[in-house]
PDB file of N, CA and C in Angstrom:
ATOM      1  N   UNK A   1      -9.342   4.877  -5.886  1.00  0.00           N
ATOM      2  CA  UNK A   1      -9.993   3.655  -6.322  1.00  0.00           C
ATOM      3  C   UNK A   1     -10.464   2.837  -5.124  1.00  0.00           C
ATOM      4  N   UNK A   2      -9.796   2.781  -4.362  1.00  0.00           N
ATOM      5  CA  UNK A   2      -9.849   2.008  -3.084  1.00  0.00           C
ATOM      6  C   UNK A   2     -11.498   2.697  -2.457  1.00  0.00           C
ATOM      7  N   UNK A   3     -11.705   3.952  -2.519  1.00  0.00           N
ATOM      8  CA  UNK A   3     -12.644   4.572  -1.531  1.00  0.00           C
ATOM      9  C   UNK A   3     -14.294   4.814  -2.715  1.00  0.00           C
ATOM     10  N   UNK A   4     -13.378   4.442  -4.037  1.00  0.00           N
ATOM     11  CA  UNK A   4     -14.860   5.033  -4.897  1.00  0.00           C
ATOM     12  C   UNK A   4     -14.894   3.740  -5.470  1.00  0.00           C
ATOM     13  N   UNK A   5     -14.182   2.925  -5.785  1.00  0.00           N
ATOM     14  CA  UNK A   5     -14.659   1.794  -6.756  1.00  0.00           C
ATOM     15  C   UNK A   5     -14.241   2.537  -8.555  1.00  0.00           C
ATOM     16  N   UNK A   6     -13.722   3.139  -8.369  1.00  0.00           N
ATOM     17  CA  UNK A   6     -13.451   3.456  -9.755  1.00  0.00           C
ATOM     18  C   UNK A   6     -12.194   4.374 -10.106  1.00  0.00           C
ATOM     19  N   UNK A   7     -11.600   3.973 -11.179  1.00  0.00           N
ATOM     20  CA  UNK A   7     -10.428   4.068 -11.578  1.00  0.00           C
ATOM     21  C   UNK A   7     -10.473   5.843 -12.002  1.00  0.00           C
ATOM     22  N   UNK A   8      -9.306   6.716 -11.352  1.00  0.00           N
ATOM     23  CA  UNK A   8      -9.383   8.337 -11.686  1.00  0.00           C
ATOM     24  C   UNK A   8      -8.730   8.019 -13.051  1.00  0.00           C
ATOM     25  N   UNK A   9      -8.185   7.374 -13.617  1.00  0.00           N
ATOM     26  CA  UNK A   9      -7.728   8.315 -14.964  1.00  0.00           C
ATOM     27  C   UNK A   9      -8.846   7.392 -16.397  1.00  0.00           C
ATOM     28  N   UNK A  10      -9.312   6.097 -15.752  1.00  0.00           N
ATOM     29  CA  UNK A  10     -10.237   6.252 -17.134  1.00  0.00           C
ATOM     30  C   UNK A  10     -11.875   5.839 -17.100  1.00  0.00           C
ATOM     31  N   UNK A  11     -11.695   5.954 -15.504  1.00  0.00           N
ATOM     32  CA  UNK A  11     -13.291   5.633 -15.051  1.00  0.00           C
ATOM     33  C   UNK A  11     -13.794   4.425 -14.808  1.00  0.00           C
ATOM     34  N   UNK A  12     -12.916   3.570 -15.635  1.00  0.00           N
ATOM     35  CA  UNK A  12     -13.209   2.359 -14.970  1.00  0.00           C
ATOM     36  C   UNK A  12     -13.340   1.439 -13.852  1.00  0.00           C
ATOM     37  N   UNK A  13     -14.628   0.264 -13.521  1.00  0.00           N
ATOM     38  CA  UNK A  13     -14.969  -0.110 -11.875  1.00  0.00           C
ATOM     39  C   UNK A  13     -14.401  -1.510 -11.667  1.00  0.00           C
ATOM     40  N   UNK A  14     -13.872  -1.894 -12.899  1.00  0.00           N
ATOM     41  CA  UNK A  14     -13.297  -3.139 -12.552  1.00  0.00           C
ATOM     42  C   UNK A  14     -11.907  -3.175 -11.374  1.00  0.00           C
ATOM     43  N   UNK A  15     -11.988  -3.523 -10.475  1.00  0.00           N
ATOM     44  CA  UNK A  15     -10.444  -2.618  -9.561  1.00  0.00           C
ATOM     45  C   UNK A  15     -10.281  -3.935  -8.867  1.00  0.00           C
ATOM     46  N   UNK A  16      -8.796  -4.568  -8.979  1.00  0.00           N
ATOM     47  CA  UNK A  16      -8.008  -5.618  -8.671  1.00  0.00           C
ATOM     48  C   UNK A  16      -7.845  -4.821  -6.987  1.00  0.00           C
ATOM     49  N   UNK A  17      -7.558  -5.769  -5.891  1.00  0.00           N
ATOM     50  CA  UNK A  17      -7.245  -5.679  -4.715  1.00  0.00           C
ATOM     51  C   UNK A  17      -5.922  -6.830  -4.719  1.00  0.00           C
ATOM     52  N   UNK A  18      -5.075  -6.002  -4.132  1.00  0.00           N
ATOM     53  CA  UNK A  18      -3.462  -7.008  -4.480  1.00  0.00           C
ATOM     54  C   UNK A  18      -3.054  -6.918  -3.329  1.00  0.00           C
ATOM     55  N   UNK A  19      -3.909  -7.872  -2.197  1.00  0.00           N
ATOM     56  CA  UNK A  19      -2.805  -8.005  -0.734  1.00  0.00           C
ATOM     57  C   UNK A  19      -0.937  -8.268  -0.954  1.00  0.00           C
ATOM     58  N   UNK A  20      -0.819  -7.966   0.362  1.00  0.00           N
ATOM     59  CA  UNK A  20       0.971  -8.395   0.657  1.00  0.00           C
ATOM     60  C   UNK A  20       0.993  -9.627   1.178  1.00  0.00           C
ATOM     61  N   UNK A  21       1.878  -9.646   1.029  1.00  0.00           N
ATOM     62  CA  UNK A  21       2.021 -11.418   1.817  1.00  0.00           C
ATOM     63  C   UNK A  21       3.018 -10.624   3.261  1.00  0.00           C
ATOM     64  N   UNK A  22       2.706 -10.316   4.247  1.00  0.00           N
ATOM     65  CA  UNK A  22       3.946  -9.436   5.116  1.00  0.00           C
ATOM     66  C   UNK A  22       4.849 -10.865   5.517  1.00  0.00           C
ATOM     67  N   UNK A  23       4.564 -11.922   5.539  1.00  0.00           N
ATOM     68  CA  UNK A  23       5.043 -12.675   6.376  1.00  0.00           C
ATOM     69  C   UNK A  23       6.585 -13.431   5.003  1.00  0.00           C
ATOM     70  N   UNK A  24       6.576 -13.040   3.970  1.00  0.00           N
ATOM     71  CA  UNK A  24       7.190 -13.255   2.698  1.00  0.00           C
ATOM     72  C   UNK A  24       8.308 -12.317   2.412  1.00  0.00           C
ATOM     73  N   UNK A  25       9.682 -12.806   3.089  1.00  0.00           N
ATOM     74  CA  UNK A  25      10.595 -11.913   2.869  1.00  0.00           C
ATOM     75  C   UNK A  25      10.745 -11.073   1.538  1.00  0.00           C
ATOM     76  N   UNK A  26      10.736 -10.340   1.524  1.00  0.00           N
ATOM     77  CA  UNK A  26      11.161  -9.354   0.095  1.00  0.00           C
ATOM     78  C   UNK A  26       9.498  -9.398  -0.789  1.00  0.00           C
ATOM     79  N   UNK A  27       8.571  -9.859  -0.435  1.00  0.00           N
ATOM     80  CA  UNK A  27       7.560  -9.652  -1.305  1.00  0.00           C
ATOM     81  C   UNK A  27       6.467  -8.618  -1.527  1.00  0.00           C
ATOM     82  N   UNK A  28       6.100  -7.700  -2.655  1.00  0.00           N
ATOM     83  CA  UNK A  28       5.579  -7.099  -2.641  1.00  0.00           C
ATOM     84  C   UNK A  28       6.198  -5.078  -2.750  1.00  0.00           C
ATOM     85  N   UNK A  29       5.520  -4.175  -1.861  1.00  0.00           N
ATOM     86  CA  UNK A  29       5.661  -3.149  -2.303  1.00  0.00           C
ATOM     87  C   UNK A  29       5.901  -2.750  -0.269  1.00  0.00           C
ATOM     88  N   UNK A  30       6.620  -3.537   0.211  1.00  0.00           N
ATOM     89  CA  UNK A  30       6.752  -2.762   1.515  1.00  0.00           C
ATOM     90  C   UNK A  30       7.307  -1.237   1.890  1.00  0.00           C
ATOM     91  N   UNK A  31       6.810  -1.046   3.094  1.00  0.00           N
ATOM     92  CA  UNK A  31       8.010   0.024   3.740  1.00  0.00           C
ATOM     93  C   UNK A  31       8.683  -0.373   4.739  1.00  0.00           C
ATOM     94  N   UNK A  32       9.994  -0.251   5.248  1.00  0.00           N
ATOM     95  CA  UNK A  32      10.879  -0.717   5.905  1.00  0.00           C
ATOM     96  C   UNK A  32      10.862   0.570   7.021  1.00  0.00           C
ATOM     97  N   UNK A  33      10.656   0.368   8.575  1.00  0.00           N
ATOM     98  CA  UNK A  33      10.640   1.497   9.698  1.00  0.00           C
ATOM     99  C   UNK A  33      11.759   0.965  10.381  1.00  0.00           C
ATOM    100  N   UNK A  34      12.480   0.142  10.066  1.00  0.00           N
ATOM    101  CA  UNK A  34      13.481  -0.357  10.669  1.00  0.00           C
ATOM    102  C   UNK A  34      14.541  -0.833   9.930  1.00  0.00           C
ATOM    103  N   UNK A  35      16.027  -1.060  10.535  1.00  0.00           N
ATOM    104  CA  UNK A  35      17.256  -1.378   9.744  1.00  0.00           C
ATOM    105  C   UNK A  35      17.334  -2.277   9.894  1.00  0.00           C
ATOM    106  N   UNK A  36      16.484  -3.244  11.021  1.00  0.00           N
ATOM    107  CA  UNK A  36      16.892  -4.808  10.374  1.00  0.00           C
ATOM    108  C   UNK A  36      15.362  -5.433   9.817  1.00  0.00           C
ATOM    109  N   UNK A  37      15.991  -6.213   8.739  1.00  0.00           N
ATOM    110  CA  UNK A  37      15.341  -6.667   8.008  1.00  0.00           C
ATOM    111  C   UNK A  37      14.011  -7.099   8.561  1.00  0.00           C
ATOM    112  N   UNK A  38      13.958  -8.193   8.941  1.00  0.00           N
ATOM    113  CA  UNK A  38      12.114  -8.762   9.439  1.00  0.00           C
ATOM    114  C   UNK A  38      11.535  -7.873   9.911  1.00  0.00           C
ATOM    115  N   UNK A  39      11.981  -6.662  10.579  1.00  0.00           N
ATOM    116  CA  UNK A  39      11.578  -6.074  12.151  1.00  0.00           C
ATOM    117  C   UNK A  39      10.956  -4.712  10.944  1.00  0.00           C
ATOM    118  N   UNK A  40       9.789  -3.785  11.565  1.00  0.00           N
ATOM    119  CA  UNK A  40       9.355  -2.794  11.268  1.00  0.00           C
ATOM    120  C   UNK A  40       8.632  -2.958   9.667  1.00  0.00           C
ATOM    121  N   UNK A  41       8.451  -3.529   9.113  1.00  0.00           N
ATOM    122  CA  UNK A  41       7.980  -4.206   7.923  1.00  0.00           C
ATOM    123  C   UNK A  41       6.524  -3.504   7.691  1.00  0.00           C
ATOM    124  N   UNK A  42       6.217  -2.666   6.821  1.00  0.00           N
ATOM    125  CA  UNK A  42       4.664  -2.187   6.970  1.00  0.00           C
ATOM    126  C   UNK A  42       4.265  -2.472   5.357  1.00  0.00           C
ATOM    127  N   UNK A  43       3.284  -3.810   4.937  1.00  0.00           N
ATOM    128  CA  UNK A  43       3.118  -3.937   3.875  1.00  0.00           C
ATOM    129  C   UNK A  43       2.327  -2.107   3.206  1.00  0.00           C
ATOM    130  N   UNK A  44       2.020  -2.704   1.687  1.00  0.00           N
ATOM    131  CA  UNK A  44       1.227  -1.372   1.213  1.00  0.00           C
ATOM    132  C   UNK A  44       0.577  -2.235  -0.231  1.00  0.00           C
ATOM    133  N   UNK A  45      -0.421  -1.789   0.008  1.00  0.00           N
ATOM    134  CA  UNK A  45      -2.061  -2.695  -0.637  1.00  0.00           C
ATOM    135  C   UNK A  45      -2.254  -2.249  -1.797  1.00  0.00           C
ATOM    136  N   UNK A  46      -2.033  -3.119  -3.158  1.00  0.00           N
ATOM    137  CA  UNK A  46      -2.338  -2.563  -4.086  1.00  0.00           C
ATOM    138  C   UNK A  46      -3.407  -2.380  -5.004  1.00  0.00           C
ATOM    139  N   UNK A  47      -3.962  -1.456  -5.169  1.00  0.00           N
ATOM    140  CA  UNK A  47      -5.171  -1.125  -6.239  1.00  0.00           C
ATOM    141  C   UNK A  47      -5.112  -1.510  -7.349  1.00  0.00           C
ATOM    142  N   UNK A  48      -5.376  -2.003  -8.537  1.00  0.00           N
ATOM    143  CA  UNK A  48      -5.091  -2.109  -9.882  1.00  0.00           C
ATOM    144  C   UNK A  48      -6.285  -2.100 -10.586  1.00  0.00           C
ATOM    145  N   UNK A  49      -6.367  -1.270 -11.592  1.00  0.00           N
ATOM    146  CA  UNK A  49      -7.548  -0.828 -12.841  1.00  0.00           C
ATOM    147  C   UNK A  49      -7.177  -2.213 -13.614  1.00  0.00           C
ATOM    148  N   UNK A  50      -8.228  -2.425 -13.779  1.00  0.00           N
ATOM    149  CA  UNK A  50      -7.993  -3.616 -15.017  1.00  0.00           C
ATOM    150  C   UNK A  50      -7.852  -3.373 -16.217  1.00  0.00           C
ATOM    151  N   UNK A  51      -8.602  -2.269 -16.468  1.00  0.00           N
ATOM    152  CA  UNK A  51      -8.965  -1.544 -17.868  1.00  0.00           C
ATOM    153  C   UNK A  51      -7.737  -1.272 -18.380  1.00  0.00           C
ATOM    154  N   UNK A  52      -7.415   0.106 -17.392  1.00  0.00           N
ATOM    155  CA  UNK A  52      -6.174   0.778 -17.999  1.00  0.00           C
ATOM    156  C   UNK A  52      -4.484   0.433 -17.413  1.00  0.00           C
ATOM    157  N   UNK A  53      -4.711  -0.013 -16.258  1.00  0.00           N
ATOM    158  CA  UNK A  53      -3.520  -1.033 -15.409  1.00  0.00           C
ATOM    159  C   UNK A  53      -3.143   0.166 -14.429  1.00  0.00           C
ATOM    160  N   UNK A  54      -3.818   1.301 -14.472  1.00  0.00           N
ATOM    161  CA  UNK A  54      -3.514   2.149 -13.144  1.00  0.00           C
ATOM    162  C   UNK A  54      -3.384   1.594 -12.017  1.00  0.00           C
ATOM    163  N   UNK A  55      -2.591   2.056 -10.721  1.00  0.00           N
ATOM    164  CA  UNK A  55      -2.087   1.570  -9.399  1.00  0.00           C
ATOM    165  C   UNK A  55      -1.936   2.331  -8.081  1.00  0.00           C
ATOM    166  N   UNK A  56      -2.926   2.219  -7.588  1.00  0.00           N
ATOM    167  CA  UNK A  56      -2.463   3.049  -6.512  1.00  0.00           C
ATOM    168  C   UNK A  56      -2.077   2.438  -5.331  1.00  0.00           C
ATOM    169  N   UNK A  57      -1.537   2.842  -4.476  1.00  0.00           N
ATOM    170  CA  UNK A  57      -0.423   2.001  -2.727  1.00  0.00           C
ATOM    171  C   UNK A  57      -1.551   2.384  -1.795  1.00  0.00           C
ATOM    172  N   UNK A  58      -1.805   1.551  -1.000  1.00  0.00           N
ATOM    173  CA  UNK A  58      -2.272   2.261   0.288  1.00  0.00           C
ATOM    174  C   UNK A  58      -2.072   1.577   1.325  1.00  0.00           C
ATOM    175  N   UNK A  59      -1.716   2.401   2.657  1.00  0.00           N
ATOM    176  CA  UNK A  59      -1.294   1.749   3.943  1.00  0.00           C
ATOM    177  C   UNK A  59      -2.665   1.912   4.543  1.00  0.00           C
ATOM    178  N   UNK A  60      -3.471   0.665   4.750  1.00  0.00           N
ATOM    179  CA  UNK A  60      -4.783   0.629   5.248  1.00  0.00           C
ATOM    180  C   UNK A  60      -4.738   0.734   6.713  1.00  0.00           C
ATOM    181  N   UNK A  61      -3.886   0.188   6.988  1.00  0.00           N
ATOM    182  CA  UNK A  61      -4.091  -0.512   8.632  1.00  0.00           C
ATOM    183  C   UNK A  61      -3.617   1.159   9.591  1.00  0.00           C
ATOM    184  N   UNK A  62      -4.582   1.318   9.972  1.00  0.00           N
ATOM    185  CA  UNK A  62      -4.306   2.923  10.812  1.00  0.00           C
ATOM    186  C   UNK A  62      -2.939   2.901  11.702  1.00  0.00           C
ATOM    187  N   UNK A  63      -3.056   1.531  12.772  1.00  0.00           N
ATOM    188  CA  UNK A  63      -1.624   1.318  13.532  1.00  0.00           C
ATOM    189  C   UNK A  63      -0.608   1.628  12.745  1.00  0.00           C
ATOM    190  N   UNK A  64      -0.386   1.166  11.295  1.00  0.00           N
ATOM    191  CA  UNK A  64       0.756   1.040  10.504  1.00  0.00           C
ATOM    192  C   UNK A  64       1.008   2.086  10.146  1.00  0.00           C
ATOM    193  N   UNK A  65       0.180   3.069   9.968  1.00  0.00           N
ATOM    194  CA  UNK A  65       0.428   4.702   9.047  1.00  0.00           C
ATOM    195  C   UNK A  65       0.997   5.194  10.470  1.00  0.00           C
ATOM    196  N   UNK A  66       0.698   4.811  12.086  1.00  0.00           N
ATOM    197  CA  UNK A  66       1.559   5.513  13.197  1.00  0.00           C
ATOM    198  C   UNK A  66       2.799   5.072  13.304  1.00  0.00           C
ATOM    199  N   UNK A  67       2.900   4.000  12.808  1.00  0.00           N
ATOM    200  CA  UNK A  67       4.782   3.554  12.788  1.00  0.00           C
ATOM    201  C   UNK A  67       4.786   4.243  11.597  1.00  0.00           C
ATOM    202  N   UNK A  68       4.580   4.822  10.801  1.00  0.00           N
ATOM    203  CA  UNK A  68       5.523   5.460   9.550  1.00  0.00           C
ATOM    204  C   UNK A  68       5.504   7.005  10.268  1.00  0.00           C
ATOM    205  N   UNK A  69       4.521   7.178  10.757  1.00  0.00           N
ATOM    206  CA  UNK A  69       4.827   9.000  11.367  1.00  0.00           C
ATOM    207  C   UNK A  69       5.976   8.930  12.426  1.00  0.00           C
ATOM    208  N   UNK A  70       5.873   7.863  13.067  1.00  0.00           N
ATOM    209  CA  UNK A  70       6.491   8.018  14.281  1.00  0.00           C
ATOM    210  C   UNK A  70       8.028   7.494  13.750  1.00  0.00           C
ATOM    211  N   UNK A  71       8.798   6.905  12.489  1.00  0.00           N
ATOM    212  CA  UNK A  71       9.689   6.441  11.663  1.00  0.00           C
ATOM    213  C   UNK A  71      10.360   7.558  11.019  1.00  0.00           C
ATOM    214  N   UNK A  72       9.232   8.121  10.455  1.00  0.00           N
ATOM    215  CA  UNK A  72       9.434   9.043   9.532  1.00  0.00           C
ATOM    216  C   UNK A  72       8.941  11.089   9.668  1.00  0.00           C
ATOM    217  N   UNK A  73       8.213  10.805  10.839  1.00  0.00           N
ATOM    218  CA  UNK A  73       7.703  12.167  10.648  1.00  0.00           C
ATOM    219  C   UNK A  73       6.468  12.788  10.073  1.00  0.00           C
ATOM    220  N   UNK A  74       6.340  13.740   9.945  1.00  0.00           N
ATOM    221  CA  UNK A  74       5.583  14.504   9.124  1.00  0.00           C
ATOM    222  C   UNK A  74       6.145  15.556   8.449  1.00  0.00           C
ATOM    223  N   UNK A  75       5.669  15.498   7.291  1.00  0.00           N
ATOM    224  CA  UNK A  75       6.583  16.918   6.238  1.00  0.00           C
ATOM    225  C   UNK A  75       5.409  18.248   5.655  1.00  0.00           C
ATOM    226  N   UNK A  76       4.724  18.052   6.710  1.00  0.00           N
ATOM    227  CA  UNK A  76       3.307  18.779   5.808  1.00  0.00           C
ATOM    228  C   UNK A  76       3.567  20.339   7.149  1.00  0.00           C
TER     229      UNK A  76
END
């Protein structure tokens, strides 16, 4: 949705953009790259169909997807 403007399961173009607040303890759909709390914080951007309420996550910010490889790895 993010890259076409339109929703995969019912086609619809109406598509909600749902920033994070990163600076908002506990708010939203984060990932945590770190064990203490404030520190390593990588929000994740939500898509929303209006139509059908589909949702998809995405980590936009390129820097941020290298703290999750470099956190987490690669499994591919």
């Amino acid at each position: 949705m993010k890259n076409t403007g339109k929703c995969p399961k019912c086609g619809g173009t109406h598509i909600i953009r749902v920033p994070d607040n990163a600076r908002r303890y506990g708010s939203g759909n984060n990932i945590y790259t770190s064990k203490v709390t404030l520190f390593g914080k990588i929000p994740v951007i939500r898509y929303v169909c209006y139509d059908c309420g589909y949702v998809e996550n995405w980590v936009e910010n390129h820097e941020e997807r290298g703290q999750l490889l470099r956190a987490f790895g690669s499994h591919t």
